[in-house]
N, C-alpha and C. Protein backbone atom coordinates (compact mmCIF):
# COMPACT_ATOMS: atom_id res chain seq x y z
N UNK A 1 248.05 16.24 4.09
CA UNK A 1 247.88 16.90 5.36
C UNK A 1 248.08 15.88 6.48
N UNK A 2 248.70 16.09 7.87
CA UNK A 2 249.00 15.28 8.47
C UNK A 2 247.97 15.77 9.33
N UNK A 3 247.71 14.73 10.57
CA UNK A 3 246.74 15.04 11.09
C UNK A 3 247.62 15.14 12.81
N UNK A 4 247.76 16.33 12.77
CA UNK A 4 248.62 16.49 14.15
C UNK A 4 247.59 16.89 15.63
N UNK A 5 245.80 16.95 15.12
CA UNK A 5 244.98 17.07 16.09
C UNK A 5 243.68 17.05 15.92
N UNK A 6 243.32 16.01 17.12
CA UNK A 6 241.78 15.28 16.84
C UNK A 6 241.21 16.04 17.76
N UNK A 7 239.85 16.08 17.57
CA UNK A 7 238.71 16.31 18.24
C UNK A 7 237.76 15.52 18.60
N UNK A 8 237.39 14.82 19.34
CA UNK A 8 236.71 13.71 19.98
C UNK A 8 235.26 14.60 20.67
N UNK A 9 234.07 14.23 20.47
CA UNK A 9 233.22 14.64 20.78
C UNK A 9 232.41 13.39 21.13
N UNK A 10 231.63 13.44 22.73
CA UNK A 10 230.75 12.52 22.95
C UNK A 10 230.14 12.60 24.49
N UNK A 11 229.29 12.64 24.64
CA UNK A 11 228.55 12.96 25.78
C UNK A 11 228.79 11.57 26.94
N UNK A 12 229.16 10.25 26.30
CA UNK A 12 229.58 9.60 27.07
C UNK A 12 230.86 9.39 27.75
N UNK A 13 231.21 9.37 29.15
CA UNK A 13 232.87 9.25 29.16
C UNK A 13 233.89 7.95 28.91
N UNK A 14 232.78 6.95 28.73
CA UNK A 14 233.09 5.38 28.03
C UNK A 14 233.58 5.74 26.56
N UNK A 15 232.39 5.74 26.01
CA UNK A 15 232.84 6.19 24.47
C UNK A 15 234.13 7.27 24.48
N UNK A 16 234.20 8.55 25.27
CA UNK A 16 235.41 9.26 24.63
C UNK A 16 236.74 8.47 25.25
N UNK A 17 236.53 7.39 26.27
CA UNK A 17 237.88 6.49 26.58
C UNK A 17 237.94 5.85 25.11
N UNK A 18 236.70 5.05 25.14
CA UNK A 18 237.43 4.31 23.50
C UNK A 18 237.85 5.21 22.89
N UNK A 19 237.31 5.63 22.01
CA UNK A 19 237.64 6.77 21.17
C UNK A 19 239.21 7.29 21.24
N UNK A 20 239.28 7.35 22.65
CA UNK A 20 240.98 8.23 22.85
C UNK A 20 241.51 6.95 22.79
N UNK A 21 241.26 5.61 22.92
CA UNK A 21 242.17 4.41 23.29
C UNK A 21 242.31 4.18 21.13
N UNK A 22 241.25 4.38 20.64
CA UNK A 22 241.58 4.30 19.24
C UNK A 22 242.46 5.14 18.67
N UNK A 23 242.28 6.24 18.82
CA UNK A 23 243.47 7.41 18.36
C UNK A 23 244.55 7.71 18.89
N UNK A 24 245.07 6.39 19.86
CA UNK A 24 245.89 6.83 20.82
C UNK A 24 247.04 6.46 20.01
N UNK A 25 247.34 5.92 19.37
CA UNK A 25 249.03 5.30 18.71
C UNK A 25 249.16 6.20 17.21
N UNK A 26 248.30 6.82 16.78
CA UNK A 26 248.79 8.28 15.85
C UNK A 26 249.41 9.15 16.29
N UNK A 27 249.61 9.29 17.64
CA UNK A 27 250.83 10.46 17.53
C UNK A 27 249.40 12.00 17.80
N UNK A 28 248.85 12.04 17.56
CA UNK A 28 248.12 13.26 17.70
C UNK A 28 247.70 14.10 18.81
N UNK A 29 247.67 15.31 18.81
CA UNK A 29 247.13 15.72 19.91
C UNK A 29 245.67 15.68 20.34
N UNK A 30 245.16 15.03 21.24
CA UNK A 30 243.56 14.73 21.79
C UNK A 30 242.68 15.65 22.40
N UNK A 31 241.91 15.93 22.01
CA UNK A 31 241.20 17.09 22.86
C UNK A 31 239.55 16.71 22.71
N UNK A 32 239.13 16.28 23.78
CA UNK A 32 237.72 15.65 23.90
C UNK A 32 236.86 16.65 24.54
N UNK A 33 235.60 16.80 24.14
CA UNK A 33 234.18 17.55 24.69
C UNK A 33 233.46 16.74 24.81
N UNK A 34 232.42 17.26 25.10
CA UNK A 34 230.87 16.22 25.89
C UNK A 34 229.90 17.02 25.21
N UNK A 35 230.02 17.73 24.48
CA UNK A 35 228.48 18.71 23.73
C UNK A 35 228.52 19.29 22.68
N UNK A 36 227.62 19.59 22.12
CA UNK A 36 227.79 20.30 20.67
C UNK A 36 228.27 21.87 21.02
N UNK A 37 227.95 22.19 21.76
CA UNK A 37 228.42 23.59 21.77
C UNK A 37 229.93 23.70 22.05
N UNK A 38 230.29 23.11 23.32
CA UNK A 38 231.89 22.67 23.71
C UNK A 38 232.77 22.52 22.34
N UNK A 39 232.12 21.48 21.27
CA UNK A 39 232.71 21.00 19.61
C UNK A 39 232.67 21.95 18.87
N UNK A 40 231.73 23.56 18.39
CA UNK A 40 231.90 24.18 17.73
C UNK A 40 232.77 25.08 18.42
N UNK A 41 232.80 25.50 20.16
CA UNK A 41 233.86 26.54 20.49
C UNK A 41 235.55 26.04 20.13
N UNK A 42 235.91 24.95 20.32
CA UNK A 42 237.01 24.05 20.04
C UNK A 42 237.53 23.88 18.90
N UNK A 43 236.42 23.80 17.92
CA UNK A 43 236.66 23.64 16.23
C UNK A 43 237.27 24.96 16.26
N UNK A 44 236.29 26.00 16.35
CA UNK A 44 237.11 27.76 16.16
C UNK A 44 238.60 27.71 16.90
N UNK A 45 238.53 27.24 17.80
CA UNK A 45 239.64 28.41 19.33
C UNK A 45 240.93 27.12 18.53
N UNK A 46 240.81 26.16 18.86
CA UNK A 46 241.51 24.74 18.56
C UNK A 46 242.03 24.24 16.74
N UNK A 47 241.38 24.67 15.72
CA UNK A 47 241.27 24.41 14.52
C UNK A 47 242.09 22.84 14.26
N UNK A 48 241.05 21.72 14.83
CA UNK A 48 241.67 20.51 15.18
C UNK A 48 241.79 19.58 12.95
N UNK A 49 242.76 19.06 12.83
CA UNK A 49 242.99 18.51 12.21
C UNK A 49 241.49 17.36 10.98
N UNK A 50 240.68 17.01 12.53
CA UNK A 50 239.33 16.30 11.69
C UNK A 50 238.71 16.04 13.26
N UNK A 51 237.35 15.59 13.19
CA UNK A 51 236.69 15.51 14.78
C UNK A 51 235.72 14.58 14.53
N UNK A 52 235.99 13.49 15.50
CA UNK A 52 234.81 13.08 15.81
C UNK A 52 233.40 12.63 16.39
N UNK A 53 232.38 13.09 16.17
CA UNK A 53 231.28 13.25 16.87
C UNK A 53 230.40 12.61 17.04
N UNK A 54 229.76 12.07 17.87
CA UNK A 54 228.15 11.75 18.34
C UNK A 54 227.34 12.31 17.81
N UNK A 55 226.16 11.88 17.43
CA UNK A 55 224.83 12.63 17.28
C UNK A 55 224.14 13.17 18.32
N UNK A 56 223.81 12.11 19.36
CA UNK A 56 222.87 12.03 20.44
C UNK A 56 223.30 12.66 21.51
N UNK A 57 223.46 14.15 21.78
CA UNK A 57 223.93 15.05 22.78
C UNK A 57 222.85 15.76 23.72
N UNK A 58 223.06 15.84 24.89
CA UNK A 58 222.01 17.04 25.69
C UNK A 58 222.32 18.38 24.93
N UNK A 59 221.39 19.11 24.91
CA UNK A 59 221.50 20.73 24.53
C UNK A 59 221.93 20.19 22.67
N UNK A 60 222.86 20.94 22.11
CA UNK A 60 223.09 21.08 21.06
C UNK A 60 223.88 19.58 20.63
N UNK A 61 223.03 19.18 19.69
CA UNK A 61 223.50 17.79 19.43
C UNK A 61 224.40 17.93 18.15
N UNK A 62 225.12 16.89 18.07
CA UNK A 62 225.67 16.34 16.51
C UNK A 62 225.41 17.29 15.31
N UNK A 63 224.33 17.04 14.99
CA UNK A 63 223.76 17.87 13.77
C UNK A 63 223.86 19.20 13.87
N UNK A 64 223.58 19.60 14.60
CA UNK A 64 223.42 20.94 14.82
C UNK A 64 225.05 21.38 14.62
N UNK A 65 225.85 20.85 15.99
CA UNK A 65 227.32 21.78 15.77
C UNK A 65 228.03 21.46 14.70
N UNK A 66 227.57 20.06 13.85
CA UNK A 66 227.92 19.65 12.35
C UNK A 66 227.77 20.91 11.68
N UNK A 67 226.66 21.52 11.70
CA UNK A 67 226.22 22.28 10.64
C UNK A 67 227.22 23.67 11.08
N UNK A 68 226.64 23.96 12.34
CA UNK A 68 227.37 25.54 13.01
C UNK A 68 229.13 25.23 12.36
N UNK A 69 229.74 24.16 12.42
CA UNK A 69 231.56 24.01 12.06
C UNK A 69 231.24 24.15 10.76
N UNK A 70 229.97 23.55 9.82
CA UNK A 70 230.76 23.92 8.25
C UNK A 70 230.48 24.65 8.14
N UNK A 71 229.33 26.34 8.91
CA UNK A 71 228.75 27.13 7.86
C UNK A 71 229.83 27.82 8.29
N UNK A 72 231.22 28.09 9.21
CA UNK A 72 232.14 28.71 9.74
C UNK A 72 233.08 29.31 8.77
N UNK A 73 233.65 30.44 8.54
CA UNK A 73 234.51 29.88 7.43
C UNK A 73 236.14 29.55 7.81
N UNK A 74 235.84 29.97 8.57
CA UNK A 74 237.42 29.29 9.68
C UNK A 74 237.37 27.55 10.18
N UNK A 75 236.30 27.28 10.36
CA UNK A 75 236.33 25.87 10.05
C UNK A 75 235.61 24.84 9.44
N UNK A 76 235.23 25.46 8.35
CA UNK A 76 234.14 25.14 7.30
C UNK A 76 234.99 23.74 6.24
N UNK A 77 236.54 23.60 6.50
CA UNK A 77 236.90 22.83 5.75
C UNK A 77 237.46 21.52 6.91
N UNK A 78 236.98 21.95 7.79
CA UNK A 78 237.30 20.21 8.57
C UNK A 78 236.91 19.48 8.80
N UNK A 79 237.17 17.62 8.26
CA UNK A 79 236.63 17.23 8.04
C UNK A 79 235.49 16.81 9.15
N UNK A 80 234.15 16.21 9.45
CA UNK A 80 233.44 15.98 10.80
C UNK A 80 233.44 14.29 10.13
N UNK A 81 233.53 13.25 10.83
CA UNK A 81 232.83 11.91 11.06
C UNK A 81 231.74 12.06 12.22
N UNK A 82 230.64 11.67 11.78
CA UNK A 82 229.78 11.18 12.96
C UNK A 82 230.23 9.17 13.35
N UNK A 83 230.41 9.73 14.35
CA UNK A 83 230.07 7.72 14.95
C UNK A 83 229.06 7.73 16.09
N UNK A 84 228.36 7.15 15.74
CA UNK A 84 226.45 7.36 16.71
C UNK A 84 226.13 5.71 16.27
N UNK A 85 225.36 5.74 17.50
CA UNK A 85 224.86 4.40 17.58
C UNK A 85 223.16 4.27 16.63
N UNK A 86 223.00 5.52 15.96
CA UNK A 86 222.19 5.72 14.73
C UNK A 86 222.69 5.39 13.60
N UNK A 87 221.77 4.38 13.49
CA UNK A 87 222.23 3.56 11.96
C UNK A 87 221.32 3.45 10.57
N UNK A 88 220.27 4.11 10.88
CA UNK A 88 219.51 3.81 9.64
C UNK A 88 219.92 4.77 8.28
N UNK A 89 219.71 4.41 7.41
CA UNK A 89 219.77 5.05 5.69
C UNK A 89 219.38 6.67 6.32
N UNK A 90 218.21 7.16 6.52
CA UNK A 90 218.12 8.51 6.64
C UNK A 90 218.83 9.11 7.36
N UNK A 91 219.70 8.57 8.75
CA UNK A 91 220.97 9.55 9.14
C UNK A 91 221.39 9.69 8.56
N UNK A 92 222.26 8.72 8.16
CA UNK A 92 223.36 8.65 7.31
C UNK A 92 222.91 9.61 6.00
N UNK A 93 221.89 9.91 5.65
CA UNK A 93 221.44 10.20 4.66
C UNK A 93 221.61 11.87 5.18
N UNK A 94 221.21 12.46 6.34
CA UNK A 94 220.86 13.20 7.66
C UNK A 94 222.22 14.11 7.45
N UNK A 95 223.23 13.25 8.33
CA UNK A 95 224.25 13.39 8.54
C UNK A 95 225.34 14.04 7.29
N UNK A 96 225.10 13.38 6.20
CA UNK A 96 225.45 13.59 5.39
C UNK A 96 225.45 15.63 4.58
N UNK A 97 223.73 15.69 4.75
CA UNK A 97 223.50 16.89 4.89
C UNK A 97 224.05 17.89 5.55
N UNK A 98 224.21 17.57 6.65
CA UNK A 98 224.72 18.36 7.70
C UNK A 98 226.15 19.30 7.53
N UNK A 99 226.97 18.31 6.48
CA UNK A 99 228.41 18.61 6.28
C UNK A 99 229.68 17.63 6.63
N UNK A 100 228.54 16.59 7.09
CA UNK A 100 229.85 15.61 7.64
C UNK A 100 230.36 14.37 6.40
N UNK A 101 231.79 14.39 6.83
CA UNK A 101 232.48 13.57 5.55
C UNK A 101 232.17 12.25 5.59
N UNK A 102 231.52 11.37 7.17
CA UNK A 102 231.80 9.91 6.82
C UNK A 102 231.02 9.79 8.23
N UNK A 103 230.91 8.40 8.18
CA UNK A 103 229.74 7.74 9.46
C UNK A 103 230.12 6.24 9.85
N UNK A 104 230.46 6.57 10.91
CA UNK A 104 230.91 5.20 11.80
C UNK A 104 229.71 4.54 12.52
N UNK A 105 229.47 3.71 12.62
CA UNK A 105 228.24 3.22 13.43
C UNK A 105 228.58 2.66 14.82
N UNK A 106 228.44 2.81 15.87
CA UNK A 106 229.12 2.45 17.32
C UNK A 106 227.77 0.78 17.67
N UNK A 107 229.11 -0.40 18.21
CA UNK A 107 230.23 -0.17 18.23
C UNK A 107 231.15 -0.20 17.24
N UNK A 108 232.59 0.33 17.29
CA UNK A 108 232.93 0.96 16.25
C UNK A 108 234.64 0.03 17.17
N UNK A 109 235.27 -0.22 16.03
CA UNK A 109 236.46 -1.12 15.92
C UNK A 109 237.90 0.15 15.86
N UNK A 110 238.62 -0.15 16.48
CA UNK A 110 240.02 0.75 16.61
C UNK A 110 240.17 0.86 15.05
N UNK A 111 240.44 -0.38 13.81
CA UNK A 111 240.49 0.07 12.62
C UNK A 111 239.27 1.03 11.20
N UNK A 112 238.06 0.75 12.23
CA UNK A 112 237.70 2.20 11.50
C UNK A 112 237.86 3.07 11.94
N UNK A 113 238.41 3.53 12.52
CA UNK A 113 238.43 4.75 13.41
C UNK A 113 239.79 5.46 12.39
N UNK A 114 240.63 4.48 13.01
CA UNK A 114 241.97 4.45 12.31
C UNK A 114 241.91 5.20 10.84
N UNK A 115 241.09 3.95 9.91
CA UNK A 115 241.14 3.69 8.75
C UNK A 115 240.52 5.52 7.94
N UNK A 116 239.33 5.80 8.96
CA UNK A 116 238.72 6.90 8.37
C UNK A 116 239.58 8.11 8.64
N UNK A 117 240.22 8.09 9.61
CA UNK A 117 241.18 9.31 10.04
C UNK A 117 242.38 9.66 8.86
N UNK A 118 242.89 8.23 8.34
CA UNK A 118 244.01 8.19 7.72
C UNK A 118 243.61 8.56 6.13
N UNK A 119 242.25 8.30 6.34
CA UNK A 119 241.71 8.95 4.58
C UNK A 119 241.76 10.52 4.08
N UNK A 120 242.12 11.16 5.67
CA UNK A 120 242.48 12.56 5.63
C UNK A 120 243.59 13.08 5.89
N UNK A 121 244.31 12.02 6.22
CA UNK A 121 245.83 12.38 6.24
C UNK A 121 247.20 12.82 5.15
């Protein structure tokens, strides 16, 4: 599967610059939100290639629209990375639950970003 469109999720507008400055030389189409709710309307309307998300959101965070995209069945198969500046064993442990495929820890390097995107390609 090629990955012809990302989803960038993050309540900061620093982080979604990195973020877009990491995914910027794939070729993909970019489409960034600031909230969990914004990330599950986008996952449906958008059916983006793989997305990646924050935990730590106002209103509906990480986990939550993690869960709302896999119980979907229209987008129940895409993949989610969290990258959150939450690092302990039980997110990850957390996160994992939730439905998401993989966990970046911020700060976070152009080649993981890269590296995890291309594991779904």
């Amino acid at each position: 599967m090629a990955i012809n469109k990302i989803l960038l999720v993050d309540d900061s507008p620093a982080q979604l610059d990195a973020l877009k400055e990491a995914v910027s030389g794939l070729g993909a189409k970019v489409i960034t939100v600031t909230c969990g709710e914004d990330a599950v309307n986008k996952a449906i309307s958008e059916k983006p290639d793989i997305i990646l998300m924050d935990i730590i959101m106002d209103g509906m965070d990480g986990y939550n629209a993690c869960r709302e995209i896999v119980k979907n069945e229209d987008t129940k198969d895409i993949p989610i990375v969290f990258v959150s500046t939450k690092n302990q064993r039980a997110d990850r442990m957390w996160a994992e639950r939730q439905g998401a495929r993989a966990f970046i820890t911020k700060p976070f390097t152009k080649e993981q970003i890269v590296g995890e995107i291309t594991k779904y390609a």
